[in-house]
ModelCIF file with pLDDT and N, C-alpha, C, O atoms, coordinates in Angstrom:
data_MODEL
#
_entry.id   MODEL 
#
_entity.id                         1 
_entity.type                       polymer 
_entity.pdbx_number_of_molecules   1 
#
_entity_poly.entity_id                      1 
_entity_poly.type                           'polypeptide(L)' 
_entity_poly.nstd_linkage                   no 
_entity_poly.nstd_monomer                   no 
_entity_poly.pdbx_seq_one_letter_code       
;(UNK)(UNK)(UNK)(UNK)(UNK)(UNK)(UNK)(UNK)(UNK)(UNK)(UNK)(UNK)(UNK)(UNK)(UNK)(UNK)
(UNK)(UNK)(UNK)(UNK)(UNK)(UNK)(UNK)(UNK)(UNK)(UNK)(UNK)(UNK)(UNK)(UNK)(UNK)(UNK)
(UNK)(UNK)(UNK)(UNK)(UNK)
;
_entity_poly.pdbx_seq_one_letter_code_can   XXXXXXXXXXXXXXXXXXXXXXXXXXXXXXXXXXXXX 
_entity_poly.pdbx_strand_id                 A 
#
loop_
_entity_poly_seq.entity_id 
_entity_poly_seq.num 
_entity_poly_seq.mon_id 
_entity_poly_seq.hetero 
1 1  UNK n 
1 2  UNK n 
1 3  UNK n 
1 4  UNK n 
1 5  UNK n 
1 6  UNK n 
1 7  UNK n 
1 8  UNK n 
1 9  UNK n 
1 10 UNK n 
1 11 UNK n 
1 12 UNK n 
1 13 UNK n 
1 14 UNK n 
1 15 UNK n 
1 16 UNK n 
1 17 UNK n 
1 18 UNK n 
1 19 UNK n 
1 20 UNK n 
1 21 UNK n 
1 22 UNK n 
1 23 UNK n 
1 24 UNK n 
1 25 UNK n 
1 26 UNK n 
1 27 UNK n 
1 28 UNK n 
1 29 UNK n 
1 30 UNK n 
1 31 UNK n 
1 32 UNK n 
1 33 UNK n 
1 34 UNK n 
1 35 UNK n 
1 36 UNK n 
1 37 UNK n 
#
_struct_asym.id          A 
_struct_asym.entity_id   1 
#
loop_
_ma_qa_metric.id 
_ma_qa_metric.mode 
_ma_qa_metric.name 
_ma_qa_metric.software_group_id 
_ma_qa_metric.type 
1 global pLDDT . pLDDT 
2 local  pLDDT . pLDDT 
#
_ma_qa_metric_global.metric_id      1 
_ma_qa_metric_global.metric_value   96.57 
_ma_qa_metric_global.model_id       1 
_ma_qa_metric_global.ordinal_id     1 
#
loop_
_ma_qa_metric_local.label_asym_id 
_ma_qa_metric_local.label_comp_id 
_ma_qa_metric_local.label_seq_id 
_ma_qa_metric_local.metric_id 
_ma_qa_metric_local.metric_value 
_ma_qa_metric_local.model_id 
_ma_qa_metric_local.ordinal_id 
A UNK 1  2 97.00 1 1  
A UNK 2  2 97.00 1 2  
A UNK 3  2 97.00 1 3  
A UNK 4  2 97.00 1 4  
A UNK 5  2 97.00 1 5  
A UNK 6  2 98.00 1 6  
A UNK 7  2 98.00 1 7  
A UNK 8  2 98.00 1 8  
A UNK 9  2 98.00 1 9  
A UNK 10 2 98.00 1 10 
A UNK 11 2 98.00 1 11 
A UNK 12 2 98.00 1 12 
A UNK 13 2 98.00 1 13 
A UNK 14 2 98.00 1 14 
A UNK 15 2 98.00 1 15 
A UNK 16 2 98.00 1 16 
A UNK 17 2 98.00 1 17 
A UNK 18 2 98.00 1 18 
A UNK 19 2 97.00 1 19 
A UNK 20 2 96.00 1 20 
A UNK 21 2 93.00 1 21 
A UNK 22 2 93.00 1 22 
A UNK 23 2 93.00 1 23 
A UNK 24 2 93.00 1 24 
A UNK 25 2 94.00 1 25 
A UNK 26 2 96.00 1 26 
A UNK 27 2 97.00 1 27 
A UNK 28 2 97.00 1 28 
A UNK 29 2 98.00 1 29 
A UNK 30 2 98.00 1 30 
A UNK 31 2 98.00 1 31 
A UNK 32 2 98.00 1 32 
A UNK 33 2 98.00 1 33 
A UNK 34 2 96.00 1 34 
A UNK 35 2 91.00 1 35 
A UNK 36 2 93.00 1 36 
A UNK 37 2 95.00 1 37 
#
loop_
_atom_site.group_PDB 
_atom_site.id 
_atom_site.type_symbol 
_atom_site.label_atom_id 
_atom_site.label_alt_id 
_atom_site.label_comp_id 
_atom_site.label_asym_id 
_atom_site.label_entity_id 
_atom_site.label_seq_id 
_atom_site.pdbx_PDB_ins_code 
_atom_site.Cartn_x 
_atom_site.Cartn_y 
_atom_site.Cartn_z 
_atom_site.occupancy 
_atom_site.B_iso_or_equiv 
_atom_site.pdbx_formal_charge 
_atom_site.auth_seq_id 
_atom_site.auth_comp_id 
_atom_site.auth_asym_id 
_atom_site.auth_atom_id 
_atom_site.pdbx_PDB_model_num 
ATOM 1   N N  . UNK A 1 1  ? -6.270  -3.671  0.028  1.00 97.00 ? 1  UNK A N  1 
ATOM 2   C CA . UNK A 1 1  ? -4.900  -3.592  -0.474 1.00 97.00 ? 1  UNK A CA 1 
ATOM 3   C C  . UNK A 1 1  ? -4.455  -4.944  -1.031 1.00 97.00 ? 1  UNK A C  1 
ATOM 4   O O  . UNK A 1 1  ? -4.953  -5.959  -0.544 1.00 97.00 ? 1  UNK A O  1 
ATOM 5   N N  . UNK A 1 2  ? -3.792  -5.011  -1.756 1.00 97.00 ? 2  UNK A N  1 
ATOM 6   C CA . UNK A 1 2  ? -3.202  -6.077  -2.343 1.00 97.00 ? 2  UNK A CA 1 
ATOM 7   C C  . UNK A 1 2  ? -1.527  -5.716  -3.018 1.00 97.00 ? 2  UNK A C  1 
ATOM 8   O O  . UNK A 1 2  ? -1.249  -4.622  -3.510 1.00 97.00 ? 2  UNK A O  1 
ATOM 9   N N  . UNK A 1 3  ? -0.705  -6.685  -2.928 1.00 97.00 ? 3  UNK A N  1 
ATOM 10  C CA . UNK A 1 3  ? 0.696   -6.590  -4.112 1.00 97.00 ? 3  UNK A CA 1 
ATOM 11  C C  . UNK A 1 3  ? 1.820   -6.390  -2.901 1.00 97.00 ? 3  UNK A C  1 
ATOM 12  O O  . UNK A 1 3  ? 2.928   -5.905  -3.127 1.00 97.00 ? 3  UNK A O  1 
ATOM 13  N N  . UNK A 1 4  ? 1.514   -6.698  -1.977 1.00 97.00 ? 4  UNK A N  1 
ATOM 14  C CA . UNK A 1 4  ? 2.666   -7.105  -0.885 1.00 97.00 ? 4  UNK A CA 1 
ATOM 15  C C  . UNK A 1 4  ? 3.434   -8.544  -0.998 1.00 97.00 ? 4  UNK A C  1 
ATOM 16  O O  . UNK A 1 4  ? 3.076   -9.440  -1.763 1.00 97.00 ? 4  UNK A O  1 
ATOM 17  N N  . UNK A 1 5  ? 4.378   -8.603  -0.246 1.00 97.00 ? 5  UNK A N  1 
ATOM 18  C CA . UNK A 1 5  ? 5.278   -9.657  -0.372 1.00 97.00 ? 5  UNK A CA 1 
ATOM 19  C C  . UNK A 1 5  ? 6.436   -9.968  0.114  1.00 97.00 ? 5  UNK A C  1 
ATOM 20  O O  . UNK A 1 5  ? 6.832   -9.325  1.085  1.00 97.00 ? 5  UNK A O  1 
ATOM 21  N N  . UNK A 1 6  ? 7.392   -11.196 -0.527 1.00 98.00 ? 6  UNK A N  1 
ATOM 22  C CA . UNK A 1 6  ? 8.613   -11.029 0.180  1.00 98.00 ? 6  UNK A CA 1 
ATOM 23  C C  . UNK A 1 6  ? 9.612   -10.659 -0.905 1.00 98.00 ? 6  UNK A C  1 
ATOM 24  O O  . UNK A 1 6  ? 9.589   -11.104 -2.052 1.00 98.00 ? 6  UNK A O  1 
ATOM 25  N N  . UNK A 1 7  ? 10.444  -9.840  -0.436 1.00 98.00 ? 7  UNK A N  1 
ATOM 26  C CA . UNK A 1 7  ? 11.623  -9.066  -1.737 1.00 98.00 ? 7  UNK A CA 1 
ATOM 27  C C  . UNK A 1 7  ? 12.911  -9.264  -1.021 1.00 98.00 ? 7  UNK A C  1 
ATOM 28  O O  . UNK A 1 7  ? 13.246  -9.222  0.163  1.00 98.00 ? 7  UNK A O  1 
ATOM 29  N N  . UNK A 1 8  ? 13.602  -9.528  -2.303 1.00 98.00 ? 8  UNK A N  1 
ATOM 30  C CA . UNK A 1 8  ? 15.132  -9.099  -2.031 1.00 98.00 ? 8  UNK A CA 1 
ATOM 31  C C  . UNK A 1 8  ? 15.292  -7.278  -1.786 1.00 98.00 ? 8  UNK A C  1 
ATOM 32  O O  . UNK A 1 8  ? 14.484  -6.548  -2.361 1.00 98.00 ? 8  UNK A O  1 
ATOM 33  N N  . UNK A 1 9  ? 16.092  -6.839  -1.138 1.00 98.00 ? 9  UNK A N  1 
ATOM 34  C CA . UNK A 1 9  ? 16.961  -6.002  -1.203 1.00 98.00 ? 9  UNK A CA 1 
ATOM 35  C C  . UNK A 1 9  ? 16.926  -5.574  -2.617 1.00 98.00 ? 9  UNK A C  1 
ATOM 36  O O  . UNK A 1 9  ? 16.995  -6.320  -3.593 1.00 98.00 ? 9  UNK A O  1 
ATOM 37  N N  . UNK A 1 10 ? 16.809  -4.261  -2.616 1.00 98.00 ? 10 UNK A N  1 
ATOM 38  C CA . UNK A 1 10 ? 16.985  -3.933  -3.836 1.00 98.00 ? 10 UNK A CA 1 
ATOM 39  C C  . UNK A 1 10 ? 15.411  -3.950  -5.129 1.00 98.00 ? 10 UNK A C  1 
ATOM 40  O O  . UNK A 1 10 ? 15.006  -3.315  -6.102 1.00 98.00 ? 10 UNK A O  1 
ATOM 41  N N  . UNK A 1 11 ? 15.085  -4.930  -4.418 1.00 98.00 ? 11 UNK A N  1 
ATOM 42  C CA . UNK A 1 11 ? 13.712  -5.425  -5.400 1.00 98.00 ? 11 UNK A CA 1 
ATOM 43  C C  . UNK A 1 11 ? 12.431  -3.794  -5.593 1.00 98.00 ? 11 UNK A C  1 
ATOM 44  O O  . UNK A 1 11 ? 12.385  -2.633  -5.185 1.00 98.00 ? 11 UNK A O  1 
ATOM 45  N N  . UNK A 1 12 ? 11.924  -4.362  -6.126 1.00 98.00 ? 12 UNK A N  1 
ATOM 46  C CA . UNK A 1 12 ? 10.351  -3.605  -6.336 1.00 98.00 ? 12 UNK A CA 1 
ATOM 47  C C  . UNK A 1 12 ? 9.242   -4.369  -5.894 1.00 98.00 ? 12 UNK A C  1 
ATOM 48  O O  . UNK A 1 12 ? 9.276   -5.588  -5.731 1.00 98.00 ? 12 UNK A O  1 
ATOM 49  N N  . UNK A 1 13 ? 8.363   -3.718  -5.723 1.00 98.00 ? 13 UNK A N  1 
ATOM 50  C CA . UNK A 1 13 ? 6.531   -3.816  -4.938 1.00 98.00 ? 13 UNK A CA 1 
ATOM 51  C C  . UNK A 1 13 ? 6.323   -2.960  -5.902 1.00 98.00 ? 13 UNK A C  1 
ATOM 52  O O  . UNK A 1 13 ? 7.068   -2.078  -6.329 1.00 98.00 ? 13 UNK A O  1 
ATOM 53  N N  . UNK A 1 14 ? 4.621   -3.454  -6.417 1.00 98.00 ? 14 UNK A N  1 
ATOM 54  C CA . UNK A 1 14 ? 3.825   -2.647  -6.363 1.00 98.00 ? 14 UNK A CA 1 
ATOM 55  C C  . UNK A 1 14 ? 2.631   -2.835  -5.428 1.00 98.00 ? 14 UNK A C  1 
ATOM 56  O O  . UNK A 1 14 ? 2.041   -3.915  -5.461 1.00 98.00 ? 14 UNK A O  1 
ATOM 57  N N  . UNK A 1 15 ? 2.167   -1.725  -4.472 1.00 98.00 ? 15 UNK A N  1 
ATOM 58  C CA . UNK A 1 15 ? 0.883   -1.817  -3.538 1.00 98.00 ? 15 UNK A CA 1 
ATOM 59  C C  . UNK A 1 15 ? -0.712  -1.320  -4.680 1.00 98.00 ? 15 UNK A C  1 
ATOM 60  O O  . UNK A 1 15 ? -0.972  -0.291  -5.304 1.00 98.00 ? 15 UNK A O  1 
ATOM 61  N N  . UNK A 1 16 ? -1.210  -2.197  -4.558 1.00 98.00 ? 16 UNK A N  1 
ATOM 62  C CA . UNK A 1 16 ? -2.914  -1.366  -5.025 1.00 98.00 ? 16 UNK A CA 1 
ATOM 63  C C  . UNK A 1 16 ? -3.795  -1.617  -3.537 1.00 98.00 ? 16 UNK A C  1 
ATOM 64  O O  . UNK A 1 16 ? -3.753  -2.468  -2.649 1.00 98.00 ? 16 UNK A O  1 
ATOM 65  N N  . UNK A 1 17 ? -4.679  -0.265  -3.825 1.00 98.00 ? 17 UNK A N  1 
ATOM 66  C CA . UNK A 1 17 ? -5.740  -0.422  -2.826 1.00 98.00 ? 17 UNK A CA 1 
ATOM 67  C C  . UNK A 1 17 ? -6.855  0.038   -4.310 1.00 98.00 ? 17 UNK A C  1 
ATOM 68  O O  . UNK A 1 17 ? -6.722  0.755   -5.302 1.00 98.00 ? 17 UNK A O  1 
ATOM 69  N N  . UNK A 1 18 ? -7.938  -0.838  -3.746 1.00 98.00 ? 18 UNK A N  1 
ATOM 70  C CA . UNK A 1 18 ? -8.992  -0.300  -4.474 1.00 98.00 ? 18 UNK A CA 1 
ATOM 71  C C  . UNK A 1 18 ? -10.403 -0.083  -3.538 1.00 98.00 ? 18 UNK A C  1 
ATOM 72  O O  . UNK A 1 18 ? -10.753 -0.932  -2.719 1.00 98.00 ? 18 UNK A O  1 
ATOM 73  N N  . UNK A 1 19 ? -11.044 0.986   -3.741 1.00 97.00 ? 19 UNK A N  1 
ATOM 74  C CA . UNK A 1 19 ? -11.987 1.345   -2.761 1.00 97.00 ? 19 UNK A CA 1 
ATOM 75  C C  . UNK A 1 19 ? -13.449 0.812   -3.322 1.00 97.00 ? 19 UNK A C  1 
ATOM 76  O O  . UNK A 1 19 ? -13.629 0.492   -4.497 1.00 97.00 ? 19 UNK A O  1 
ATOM 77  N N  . UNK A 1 20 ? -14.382 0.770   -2.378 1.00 96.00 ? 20 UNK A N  1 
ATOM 78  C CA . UNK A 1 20 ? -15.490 0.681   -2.893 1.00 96.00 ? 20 UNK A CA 1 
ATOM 79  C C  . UNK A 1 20 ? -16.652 1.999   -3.121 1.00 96.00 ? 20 UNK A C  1 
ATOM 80  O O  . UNK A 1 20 ? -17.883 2.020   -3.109 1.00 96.00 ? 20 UNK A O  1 
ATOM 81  N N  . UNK A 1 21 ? -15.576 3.080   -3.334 1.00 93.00 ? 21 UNK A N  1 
ATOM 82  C CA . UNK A 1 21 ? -16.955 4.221   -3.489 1.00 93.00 ? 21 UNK A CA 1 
ATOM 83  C C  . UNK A 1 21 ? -15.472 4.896   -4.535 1.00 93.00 ? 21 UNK A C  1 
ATOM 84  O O  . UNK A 1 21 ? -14.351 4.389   -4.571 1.00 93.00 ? 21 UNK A O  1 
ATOM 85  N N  . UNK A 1 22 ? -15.889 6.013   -5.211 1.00 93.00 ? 22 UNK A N  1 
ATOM 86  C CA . UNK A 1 22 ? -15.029 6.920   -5.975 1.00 93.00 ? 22 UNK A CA 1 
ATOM 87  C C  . UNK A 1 22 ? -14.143 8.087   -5.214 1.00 93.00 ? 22 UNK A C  1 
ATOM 88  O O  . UNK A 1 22 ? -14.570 9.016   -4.529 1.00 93.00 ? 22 UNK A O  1 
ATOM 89  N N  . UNK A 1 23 ? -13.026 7.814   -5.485 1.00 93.00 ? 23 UNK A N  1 
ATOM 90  C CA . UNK A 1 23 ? -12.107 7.911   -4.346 1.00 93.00 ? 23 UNK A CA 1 
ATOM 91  C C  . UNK A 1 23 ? -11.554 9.338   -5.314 1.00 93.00 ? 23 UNK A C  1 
ATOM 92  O O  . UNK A 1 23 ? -10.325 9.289   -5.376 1.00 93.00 ? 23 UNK A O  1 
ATOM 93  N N  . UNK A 1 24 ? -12.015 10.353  -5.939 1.00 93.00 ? 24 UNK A N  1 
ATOM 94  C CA . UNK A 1 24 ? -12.022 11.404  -6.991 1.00 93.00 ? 24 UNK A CA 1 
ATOM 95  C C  . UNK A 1 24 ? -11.763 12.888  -5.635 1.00 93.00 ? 24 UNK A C  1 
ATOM 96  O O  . UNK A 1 24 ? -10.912 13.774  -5.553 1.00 93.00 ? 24 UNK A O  1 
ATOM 97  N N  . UNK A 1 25 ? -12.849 12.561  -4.859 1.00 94.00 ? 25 UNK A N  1 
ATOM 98  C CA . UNK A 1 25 ? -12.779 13.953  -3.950 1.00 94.00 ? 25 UNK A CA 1 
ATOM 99  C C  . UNK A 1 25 ? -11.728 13.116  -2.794 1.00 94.00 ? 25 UNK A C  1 
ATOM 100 O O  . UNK A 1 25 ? -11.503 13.813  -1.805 1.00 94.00 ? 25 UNK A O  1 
ATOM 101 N N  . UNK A 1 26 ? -11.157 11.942  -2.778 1.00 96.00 ? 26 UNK A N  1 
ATOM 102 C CA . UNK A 1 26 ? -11.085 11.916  -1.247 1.00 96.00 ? 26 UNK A CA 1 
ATOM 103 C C  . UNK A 1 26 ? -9.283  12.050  -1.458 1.00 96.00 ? 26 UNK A C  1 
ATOM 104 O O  . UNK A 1 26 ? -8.857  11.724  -2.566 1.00 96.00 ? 26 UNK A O  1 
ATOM 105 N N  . UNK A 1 27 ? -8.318  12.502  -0.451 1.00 97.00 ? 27 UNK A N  1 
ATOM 106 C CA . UNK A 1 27 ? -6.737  12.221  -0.264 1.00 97.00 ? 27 UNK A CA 1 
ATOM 107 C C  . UNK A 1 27 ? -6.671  10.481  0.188  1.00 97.00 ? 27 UNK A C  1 
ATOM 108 O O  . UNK A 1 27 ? -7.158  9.657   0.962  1.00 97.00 ? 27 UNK A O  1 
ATOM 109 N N  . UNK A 1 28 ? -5.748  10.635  -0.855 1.00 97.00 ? 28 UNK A N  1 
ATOM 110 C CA . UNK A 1 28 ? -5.495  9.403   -1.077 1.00 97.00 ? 28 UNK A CA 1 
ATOM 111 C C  . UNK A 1 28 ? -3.812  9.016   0.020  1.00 97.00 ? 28 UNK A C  1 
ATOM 112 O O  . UNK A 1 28 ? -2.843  9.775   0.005  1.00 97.00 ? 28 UNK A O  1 
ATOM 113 N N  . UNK A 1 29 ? -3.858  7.995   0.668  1.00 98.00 ? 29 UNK A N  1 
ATOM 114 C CA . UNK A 1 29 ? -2.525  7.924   1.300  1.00 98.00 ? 29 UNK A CA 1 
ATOM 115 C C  . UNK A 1 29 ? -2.079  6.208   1.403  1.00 98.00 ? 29 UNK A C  1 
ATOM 116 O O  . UNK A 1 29 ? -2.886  5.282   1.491  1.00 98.00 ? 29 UNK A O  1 
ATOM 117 N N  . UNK A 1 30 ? -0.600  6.090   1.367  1.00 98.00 ? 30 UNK A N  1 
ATOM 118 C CA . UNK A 1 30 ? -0.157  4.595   2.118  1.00 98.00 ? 30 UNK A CA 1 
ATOM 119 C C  . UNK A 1 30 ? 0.875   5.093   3.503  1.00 98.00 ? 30 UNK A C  1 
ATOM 120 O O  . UNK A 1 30 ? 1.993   5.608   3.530  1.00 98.00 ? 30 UNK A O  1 
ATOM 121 N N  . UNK A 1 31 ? 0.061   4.734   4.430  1.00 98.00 ? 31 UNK A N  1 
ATOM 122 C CA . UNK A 1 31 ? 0.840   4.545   6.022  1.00 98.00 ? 31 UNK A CA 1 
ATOM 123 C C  . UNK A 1 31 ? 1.607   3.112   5.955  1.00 98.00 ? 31 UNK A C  1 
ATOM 124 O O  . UNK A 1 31 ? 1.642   2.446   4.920  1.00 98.00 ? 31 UNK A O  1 
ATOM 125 N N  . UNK A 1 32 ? 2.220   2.711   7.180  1.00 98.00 ? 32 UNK A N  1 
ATOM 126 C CA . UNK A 1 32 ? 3.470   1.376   7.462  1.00 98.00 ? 32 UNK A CA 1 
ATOM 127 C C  . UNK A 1 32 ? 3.403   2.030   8.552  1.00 98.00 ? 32 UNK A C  1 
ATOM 128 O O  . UNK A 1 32 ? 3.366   3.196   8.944  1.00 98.00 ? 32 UNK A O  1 
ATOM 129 N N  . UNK A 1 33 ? 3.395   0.637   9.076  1.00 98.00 ? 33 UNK A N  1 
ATOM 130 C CA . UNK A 1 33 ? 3.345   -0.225  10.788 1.00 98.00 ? 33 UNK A CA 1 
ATOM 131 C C  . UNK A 1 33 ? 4.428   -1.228  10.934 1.00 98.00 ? 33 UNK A C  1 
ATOM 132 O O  . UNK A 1 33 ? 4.245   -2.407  10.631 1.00 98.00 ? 33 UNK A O  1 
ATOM 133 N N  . UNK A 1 34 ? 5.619   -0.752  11.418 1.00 96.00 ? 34 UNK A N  1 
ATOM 134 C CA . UNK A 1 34 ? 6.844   -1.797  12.225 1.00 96.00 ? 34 UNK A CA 1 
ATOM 135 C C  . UNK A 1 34 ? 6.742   -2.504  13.104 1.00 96.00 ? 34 UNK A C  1 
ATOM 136 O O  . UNK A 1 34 ? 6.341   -1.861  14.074 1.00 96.00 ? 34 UNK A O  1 
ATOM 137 N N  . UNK A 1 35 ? 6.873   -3.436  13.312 1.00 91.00 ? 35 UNK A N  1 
ATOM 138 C CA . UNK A 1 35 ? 6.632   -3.856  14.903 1.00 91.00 ? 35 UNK A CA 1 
ATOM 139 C C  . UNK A 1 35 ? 7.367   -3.328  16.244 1.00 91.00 ? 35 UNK A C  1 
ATOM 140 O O  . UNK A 1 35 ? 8.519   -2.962  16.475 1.00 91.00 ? 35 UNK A O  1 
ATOM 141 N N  . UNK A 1 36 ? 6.450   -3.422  16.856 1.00 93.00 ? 36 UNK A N  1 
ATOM 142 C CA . UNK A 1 36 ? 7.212   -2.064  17.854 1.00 93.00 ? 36 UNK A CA 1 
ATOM 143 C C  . UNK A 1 36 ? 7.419   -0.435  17.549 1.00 93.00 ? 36 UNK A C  1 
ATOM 144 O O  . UNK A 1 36 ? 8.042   0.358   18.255 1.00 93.00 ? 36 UNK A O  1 
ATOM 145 N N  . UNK A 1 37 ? 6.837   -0.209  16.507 1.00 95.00 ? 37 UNK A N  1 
ATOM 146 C CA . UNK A 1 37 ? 6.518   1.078   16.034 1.00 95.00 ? 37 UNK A CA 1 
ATOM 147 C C  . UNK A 1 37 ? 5.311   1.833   15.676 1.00 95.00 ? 37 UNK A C  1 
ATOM 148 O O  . UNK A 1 37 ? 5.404   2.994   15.278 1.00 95.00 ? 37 UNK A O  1 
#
């Protein structure tokens, strides 16, 4: 993964993940981890 950071409020991200095999057959997902969550 890459394109994380620190934002204002309001701002934009973009996240990329790039795999090392062809990711064509597989579900693709982004999970988030809080602390304490």
């Amino acid at each position: 993964e890459s394109g994380g950071g620190l934002v204002q409020p309001g701002g934009s991200l973009r996240l990329s993940c790039v795999a090392s095999t062809r990711i064509s057959i597989y579900r693709m997902g982004w999970y988030r981890q809080a602390p304490g969550n």
